[in-house]
PDB file of N, CA and C in Angstrom:
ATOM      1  N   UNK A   1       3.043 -14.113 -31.170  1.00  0.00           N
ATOM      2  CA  UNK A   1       2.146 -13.696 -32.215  1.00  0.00           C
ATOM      3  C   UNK A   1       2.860 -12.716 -33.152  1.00  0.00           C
ATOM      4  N   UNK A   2       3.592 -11.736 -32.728  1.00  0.00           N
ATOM      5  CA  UNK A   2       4.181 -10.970 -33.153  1.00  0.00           C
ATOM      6  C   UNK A   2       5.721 -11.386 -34.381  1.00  0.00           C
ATOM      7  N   UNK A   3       6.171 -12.219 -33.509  1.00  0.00           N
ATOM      8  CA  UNK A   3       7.237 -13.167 -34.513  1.00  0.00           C
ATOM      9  C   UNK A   3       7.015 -13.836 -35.752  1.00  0.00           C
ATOM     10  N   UNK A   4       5.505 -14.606 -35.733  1.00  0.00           N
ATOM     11  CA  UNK A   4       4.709 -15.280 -36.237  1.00  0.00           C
ATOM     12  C   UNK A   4       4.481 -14.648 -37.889  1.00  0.00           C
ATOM     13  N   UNK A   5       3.931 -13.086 -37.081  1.00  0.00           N
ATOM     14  CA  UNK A   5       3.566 -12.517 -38.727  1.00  0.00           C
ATOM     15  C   UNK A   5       4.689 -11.196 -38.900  1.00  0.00           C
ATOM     16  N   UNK A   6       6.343 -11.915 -38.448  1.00  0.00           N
ATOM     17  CA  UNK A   6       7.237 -11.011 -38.715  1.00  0.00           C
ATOM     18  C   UNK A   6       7.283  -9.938 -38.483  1.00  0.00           C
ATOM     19  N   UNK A   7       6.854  -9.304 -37.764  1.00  0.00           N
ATOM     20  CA  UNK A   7       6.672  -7.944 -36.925  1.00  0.00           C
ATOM     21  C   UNK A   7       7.940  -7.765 -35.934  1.00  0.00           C
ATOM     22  N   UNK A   8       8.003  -8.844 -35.619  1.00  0.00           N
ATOM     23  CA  UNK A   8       9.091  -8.211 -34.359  1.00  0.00           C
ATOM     24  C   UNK A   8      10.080  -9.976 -34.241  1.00  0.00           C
ATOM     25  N   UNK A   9      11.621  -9.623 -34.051  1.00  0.00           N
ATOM     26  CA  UNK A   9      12.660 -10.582 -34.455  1.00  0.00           C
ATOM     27  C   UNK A   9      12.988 -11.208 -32.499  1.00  0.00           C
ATOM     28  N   UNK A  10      13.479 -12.798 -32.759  1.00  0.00           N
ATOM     29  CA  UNK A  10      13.920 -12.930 -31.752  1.00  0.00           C
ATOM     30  C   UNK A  10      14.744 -12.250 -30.780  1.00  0.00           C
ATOM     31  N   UNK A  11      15.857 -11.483 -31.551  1.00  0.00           N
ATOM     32  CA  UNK A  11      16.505 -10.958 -30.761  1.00  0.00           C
ATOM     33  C   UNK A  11      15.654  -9.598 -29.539  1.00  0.00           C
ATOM     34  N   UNK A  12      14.645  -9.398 -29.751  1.00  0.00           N
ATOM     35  CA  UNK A  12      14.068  -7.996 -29.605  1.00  0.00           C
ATOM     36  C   UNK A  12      12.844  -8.678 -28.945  1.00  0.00           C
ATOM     37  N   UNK A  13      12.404  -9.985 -28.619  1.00  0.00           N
ATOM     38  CA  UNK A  13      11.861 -11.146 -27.585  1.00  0.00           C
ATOM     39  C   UNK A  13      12.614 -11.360 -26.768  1.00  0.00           C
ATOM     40  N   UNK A  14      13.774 -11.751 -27.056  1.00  0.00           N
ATOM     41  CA  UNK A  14      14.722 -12.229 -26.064  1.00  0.00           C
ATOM     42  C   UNK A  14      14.827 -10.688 -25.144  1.00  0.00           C
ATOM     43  N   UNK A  15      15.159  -9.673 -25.739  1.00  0.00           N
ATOM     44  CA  UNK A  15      15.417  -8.116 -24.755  1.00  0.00           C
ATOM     45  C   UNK A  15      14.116  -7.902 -24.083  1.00  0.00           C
ATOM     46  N   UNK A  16      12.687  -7.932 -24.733  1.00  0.00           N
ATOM     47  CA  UNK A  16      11.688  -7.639 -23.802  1.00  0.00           C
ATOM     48  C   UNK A  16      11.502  -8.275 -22.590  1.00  0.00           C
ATOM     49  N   UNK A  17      11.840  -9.727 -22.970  1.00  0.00           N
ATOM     50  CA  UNK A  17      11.863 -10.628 -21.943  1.00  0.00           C
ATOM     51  C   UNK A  17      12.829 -10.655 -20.642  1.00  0.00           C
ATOM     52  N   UNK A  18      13.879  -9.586 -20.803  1.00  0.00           N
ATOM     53  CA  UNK A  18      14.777  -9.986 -20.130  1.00  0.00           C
ATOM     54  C   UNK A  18      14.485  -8.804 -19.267  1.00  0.00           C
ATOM     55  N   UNK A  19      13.330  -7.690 -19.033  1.00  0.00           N
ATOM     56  CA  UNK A  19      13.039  -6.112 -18.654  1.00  0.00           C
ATOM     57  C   UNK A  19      12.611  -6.858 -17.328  1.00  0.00           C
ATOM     58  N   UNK A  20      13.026  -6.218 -16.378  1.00  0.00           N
ATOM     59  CA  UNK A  20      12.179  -6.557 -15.202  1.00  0.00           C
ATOM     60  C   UNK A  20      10.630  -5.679 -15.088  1.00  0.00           C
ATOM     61  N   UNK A  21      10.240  -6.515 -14.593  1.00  0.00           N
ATOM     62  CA  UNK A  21       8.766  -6.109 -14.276  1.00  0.00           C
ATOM     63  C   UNK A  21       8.425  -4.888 -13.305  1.00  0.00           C
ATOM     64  N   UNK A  22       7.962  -3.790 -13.917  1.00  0.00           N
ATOM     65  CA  UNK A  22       7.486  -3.041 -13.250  1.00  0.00           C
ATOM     66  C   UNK A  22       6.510  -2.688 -11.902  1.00  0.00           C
ATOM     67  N   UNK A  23       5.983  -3.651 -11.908  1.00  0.00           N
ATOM     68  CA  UNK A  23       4.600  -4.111 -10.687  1.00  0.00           C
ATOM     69  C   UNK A  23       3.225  -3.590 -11.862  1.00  0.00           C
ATOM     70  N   UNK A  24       3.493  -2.116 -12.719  1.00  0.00           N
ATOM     71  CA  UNK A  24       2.084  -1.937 -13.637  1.00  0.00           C
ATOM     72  C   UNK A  24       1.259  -3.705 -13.748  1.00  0.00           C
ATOM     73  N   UNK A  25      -0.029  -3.051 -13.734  1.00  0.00           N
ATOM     74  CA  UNK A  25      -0.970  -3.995 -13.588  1.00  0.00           C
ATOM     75  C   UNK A  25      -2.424  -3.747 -14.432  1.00  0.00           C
ATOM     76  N   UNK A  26      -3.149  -4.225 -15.527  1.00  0.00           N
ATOM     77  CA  UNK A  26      -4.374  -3.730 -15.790  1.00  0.00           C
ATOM     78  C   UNK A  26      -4.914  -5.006 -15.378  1.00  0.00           C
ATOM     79  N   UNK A  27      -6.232  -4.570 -14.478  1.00  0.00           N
ATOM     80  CA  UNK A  27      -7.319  -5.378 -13.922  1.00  0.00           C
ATOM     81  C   UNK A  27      -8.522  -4.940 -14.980  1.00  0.00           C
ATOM     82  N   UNK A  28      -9.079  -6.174 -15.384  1.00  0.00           N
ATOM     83  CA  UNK A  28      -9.965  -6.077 -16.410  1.00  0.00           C
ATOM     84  C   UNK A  28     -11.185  -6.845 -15.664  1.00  0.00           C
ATOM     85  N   UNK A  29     -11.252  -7.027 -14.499  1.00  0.00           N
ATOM     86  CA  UNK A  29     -12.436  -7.757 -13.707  1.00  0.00           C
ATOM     87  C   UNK A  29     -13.722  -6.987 -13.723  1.00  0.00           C
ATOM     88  N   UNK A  30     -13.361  -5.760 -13.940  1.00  0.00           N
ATOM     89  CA  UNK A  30     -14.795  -4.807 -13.225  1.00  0.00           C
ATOM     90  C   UNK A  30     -15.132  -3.773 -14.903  1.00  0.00           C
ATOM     91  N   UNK A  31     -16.480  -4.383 -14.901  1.00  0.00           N
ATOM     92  CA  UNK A  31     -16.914  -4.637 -16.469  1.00  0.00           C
ATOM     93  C   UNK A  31     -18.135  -3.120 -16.115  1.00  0.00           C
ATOM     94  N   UNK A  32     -17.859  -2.501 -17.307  1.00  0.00           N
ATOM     95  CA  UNK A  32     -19.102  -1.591 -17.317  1.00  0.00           C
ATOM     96  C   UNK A  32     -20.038  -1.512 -18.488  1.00  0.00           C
ATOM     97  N   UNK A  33     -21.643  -1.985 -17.707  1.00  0.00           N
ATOM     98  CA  UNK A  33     -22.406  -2.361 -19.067  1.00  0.00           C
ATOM     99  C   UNK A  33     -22.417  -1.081 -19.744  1.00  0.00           C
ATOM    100  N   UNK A  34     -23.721  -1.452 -20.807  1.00  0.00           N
ATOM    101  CA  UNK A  34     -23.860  -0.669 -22.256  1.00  0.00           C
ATOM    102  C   UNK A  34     -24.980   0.488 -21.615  1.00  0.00           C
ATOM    103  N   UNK A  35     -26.001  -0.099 -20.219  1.00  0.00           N
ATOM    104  CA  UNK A  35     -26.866   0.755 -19.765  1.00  0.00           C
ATOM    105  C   UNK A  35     -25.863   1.330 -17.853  1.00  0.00           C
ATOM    106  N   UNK A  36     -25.451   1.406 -17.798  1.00  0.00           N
ATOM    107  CA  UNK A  36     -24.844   1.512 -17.033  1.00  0.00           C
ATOM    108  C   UNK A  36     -24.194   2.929 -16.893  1.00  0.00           C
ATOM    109  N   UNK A  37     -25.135   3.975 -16.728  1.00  0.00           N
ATOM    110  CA  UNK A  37     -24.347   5.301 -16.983  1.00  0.00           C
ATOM    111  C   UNK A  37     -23.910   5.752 -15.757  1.00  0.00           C
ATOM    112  N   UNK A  38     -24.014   5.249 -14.678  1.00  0.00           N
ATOM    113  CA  UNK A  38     -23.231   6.655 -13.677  1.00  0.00           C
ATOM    114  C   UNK A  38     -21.726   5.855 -13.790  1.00  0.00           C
ATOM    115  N   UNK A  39     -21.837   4.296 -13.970  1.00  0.00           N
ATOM    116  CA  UNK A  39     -20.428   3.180 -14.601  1.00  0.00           C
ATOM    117  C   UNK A  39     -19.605   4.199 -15.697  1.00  0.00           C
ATOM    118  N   UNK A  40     -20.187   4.747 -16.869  1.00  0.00           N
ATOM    119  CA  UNK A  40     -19.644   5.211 -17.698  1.00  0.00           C
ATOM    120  C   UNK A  40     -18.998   6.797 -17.514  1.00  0.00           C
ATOM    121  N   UNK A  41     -20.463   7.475 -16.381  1.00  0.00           N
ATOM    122  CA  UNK A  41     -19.812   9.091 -16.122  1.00  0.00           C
ATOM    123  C   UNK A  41     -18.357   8.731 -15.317  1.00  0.00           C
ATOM    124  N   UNK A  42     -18.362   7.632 -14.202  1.00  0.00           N
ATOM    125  CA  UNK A  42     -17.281   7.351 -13.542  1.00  0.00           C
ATOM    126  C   UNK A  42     -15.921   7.287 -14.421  1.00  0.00           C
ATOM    127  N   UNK A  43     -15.993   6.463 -15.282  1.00  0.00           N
ATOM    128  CA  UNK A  43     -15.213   6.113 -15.896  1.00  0.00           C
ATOM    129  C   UNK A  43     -14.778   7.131 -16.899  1.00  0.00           C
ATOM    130  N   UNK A  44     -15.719   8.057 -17.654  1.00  0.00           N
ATOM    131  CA  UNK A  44     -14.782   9.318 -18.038  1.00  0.00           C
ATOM    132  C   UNK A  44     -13.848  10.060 -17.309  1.00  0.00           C
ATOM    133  N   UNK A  45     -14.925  10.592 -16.157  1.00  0.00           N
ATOM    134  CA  UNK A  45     -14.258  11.220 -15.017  1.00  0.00           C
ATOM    135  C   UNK A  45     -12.783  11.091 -14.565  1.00  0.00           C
ATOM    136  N   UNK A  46     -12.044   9.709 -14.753  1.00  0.00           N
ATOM    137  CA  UNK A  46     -11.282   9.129 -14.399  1.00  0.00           C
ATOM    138  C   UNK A  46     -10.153   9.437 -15.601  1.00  0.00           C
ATOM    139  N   UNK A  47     -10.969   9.321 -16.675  1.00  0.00           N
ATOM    140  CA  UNK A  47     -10.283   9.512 -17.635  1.00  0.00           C
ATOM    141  C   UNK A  47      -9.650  10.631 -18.296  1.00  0.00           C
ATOM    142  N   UNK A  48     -10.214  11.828 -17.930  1.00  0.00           N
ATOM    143  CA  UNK A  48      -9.767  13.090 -18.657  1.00  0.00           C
ATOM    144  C   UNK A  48      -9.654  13.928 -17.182  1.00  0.00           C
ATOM    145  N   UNK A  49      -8.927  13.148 -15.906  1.00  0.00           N
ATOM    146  CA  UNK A  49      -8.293  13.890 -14.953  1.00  0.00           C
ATOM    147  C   UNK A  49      -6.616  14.063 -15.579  1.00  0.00           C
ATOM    148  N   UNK A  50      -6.149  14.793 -14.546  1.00  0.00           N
ATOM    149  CA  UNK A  50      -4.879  15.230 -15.047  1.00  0.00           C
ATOM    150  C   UNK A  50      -3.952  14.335 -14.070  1.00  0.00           C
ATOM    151  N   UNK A  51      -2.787  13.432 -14.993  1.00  0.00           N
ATOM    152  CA  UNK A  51      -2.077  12.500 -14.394  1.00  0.00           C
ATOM    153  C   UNK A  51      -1.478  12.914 -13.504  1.00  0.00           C
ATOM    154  N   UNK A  52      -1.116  13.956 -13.295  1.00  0.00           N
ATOM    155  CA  UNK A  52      -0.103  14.937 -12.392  1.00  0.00           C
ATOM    156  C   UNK A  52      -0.501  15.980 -12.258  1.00  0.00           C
ATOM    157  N   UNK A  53       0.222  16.376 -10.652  1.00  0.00           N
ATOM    158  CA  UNK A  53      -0.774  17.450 -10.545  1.00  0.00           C
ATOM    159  C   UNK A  53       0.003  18.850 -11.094  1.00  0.00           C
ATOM    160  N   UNK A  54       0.145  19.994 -11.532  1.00  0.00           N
ATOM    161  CA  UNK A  54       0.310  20.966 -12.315  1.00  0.00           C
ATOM    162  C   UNK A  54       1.062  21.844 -11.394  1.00  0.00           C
ATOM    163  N   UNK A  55       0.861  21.456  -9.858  1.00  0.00           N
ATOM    164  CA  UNK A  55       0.674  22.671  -8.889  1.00  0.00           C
ATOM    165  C   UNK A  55       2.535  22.246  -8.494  1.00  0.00           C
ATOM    166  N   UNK A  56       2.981  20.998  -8.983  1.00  0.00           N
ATOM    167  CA  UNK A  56       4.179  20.318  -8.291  1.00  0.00           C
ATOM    168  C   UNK A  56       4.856  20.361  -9.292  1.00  0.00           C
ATOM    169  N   UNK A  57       5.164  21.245 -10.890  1.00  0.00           N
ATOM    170  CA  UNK A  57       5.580  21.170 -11.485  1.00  0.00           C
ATOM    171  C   UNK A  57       6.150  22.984 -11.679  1.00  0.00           C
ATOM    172  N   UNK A  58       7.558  22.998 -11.962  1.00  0.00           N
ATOM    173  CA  UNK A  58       8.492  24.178 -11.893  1.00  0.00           C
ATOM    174  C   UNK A  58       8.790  24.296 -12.878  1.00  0.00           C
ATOM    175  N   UNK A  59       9.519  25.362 -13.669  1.00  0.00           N
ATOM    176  CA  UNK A  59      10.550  25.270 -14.646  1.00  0.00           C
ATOM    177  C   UNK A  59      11.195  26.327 -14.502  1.00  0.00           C
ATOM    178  N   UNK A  60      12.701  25.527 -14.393  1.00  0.00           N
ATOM    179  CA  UNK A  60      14.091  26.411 -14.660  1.00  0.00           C
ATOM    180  C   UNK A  60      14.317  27.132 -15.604  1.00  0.00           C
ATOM    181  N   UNK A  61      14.677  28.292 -15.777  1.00  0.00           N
ATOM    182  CA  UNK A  61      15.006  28.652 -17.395  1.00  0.00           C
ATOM    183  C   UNK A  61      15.585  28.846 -17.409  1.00  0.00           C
ATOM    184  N   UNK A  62      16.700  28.793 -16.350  1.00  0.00           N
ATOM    185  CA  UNK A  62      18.520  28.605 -16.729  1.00  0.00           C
ATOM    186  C   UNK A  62      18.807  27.590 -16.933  1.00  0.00           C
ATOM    187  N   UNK A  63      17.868  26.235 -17.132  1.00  0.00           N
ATOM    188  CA  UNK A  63      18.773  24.764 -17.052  1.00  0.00           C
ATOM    189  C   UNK A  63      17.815  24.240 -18.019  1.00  0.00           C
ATOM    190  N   UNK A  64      16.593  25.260 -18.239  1.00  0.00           N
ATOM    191  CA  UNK A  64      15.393  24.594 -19.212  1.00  0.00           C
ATOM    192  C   UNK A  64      15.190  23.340 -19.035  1.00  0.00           C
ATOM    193  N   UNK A  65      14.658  23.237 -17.269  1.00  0.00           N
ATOM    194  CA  UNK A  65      14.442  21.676 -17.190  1.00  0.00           C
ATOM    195  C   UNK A  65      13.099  21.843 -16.300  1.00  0.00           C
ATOM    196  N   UNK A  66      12.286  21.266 -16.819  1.00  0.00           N
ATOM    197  CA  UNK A  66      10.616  20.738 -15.738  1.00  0.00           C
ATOM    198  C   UNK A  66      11.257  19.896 -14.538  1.00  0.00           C
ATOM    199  N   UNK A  67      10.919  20.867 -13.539  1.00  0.00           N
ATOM    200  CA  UNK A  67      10.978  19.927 -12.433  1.00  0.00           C
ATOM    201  C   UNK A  67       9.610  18.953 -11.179  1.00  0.00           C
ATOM    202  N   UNK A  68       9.632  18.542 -11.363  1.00  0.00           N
ATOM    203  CA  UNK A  68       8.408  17.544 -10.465  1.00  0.00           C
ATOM    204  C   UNK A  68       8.526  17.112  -9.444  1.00  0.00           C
ATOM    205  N   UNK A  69       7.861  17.749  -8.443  1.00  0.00           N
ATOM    206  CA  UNK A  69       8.203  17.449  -7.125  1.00  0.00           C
ATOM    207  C   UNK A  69       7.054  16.069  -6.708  1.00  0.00           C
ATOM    208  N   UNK A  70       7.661  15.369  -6.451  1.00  0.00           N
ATOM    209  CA  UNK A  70       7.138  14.189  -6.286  1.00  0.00           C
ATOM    210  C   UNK A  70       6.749  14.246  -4.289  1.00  0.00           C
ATOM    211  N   UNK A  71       6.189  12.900  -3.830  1.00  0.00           N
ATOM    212  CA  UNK A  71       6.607  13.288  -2.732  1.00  0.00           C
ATOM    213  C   UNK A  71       7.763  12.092  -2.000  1.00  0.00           C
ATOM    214  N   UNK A  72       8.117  11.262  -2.842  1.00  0.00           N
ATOM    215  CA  UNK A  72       9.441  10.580  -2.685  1.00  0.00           C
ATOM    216  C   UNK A  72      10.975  10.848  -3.186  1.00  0.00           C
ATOM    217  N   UNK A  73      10.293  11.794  -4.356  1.00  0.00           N
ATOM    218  CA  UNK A  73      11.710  12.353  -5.207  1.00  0.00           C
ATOM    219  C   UNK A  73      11.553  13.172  -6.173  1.00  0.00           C
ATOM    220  N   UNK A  74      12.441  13.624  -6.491  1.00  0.00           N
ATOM    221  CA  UNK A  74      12.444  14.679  -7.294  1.00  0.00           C
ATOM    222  C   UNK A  74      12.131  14.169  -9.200  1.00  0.00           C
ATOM    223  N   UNK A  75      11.823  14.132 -10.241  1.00  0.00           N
ATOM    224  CA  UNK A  75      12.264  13.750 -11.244  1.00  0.00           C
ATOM    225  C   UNK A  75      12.541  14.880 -12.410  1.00  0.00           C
ATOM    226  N   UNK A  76      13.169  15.127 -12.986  1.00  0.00           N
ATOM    227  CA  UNK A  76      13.715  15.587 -14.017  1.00  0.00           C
ATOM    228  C   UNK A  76      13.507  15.594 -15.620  1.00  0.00           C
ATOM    229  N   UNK A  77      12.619  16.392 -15.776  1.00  0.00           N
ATOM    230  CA  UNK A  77      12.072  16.304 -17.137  1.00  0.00           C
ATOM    231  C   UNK A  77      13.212  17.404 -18.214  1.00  0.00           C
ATOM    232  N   UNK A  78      13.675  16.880 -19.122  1.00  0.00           N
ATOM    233  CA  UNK A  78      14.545  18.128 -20.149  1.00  0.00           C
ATOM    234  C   UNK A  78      13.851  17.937 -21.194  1.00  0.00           C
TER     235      UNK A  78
END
């Protein structure tokens, strides 16, 4: 679609295509009606939590780097 109305060139199809797959997944099965409010409080709720938790996050200020303690690994924010 994107090629179609010149937005984006084969070469740069061919590279997306070639990314291995992450496992990310959106499931769009579970529908929340228009009257459906504790569906909708849920679904804020969910939404304006904090992706990470705050309490696992450091910062160096000799290396000025965020550190994130994961509980498989470390990652490295600069």
């Amino acid at each position: 679609m994107l090629m179609k109305k010149g937005l984006l060139g084969t070469e740069r199809v061919k590279l997306l295509g070639s990314w291995e797959h992450s496992g990310f997944n959106i499931d769009a099965s579970v529908r929340i009606g228009a009257d459906d409010a504790t569906g909708r409080e849920n679904l804020a709720r969910y939404l304006i939590r904090a992706p990470f938790s705050a309490e696992k996050l450091t910062y160096d200020v000799a290396e000025s780097t965020v550190i994130y303690k994961a509980k498989r690994e470390n990652w490295l924010v600069h």
